[in-house]
N, C-alpha and C. Protein backbone atom coordinates (compact mmCIF):
# COMPACT_ATOMS: atom_id res chain seq x y z
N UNK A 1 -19.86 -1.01 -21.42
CA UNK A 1 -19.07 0.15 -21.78
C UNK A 1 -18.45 0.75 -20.51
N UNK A 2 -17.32 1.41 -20.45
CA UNK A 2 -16.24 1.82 -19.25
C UNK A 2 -17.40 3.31 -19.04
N UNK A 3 -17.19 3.31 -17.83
CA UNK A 3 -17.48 4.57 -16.88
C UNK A 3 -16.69 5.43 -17.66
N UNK A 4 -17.29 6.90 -17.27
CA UNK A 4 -17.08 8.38 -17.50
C UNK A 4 -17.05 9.09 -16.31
N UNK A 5 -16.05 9.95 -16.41
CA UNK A 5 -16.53 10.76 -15.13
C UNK A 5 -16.75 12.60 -16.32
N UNK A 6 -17.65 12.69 -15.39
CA UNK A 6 -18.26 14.30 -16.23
C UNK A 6 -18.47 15.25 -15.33
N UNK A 7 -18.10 16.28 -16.04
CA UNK A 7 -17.40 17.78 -15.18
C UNK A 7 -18.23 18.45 -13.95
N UNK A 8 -18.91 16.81 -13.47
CA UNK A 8 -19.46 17.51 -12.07
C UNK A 8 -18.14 17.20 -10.91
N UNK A 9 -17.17 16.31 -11.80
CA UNK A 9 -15.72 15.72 -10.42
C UNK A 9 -15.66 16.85 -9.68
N UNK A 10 -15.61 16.79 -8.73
CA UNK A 10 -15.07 17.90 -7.41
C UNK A 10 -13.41 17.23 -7.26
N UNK A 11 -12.92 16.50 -7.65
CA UNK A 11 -11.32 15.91 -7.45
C UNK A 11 -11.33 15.58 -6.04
N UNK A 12 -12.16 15.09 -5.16
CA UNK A 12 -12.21 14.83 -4.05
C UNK A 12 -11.18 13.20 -3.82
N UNK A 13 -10.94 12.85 -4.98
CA UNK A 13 -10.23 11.25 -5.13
C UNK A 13 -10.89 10.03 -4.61
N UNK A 14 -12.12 10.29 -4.00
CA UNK A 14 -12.71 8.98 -3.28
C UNK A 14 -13.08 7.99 -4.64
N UNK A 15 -13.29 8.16 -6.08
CA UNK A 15 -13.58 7.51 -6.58
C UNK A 15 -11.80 6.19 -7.01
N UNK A 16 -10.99 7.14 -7.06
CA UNK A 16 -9.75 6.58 -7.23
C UNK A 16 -9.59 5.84 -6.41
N UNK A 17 -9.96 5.80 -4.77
CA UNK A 17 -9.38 5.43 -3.92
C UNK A 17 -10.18 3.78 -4.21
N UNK A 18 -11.62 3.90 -4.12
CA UNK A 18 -12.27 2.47 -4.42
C UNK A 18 -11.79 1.58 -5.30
N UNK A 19 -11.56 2.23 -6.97
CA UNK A 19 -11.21 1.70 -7.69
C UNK A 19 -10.59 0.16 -7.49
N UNK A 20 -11.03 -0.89 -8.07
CA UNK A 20 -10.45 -2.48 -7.69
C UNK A 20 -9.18 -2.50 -8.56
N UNK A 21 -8.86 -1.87 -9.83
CA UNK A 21 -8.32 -2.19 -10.83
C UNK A 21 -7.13 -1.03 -11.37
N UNK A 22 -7.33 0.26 -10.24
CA UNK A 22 -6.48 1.11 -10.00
C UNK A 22 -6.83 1.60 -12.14
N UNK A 23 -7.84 2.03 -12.10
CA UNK A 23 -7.98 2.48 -13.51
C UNK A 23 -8.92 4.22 -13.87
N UNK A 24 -8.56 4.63 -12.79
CA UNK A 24 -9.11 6.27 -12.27
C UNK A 24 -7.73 6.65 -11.69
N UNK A 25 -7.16 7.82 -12.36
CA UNK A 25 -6.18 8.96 -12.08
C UNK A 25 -6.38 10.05 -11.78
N UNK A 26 -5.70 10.99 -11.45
CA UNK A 26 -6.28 12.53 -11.54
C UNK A 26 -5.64 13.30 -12.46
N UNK A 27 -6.60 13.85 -13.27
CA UNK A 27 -6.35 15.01 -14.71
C UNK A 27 -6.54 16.04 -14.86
N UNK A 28 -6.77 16.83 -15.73
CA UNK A 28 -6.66 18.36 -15.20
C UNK A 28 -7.68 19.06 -15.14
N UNK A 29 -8.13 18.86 -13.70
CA UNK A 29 -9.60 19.75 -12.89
C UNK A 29 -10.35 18.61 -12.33
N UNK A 30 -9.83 17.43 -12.98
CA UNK A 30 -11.10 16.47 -12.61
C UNK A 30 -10.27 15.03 -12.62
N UNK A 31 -11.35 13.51 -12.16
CA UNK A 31 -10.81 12.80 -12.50
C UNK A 31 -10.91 11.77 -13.54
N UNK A 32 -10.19 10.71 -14.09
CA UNK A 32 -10.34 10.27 -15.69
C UNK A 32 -10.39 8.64 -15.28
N UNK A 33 -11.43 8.03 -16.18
CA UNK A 33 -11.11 6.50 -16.21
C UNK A 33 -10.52 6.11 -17.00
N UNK A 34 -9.70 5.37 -17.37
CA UNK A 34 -9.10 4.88 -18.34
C UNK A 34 -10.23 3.91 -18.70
N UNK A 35 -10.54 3.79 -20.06
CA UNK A 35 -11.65 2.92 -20.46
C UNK A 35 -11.07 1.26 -20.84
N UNK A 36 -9.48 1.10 -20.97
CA UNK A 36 -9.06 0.24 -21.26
C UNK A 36 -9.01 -0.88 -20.15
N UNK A 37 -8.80 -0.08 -18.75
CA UNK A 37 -8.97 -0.96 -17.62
C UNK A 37 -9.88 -0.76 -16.78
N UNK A 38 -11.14 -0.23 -17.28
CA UNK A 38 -11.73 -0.25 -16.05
C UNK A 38 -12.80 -1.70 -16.57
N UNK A 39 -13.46 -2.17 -15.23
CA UNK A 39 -14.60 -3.00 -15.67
C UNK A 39 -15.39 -3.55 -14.81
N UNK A 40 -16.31 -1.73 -15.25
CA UNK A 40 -17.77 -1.86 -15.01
C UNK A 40 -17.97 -2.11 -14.32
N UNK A 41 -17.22 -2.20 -12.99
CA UNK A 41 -17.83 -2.75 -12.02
C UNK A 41 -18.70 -1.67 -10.75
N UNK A 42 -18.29 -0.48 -11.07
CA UNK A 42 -19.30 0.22 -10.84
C UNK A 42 -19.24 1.17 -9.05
N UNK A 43 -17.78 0.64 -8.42
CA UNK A 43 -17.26 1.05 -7.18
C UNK A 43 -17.28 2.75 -7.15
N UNK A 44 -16.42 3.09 -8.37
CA UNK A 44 -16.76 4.64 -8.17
C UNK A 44 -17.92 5.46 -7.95
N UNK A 45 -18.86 4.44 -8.89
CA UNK A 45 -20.37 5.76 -9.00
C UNK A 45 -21.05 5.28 -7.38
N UNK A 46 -20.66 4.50 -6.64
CA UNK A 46 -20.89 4.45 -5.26
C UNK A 46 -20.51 5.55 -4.51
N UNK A 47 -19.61 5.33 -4.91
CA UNK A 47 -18.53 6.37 -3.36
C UNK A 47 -18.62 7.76 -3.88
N UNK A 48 -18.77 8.33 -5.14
CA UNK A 48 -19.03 9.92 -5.49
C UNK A 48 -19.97 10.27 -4.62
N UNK A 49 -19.86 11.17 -3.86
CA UNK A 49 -20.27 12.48 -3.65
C UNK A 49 -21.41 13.09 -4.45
N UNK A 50 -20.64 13.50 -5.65
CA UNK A 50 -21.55 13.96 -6.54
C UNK A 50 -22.17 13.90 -7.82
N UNK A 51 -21.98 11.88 -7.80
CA UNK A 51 -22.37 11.28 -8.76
C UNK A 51 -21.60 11.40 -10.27
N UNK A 52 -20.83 12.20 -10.06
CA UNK A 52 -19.95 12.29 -11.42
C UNK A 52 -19.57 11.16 -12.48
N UNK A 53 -19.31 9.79 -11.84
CA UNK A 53 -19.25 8.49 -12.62
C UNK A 53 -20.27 8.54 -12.87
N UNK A 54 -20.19 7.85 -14.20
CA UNK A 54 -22.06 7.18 -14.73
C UNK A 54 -21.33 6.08 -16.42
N UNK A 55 -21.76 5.34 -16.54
CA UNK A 55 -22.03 4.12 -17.76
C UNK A 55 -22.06 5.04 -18.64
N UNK A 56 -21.52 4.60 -19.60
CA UNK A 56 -21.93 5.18 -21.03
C UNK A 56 -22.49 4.25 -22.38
C-alpha cells in the first residue's frame, strides 16, 4: 500500500526531494503522495525529520 504523509509534515520538502519516482508534491500546509505513483519504496520515511511518512 502507497505511503501517507500525516499532519505531523513540517513542509520542510526533504521528503520530495528523495523521492525516486517524483510522486510527493507540496499541498496545502503539508506534503501529499500520490498513491498512484509512489512504490513503497520507502525513501521518504528515511529522510523525515519528523517521521510524517508511514505505510498504510
Amino acid at each position: 500500500m502507497a505511503y501517507k504523509i500525516s499532519d505531523e509534515c513540517v513542509a520542510c520538502g526533504a521528503c520530495a526531494a528523495e523521492c525516486p519516482v517524483g510522486a510527493i508534491s507540496e499541498g496545502d500546509g503539508k506534503y501529499e503522495i500520490n498513491a498512484d505513483v509512489c512504490v513503497e519504496c520507502g525513501a521518504c520515511a528515511g529522510v523525515c525529520p519528523v517521521g510524517a511518512p508511514s505505510a498504510e
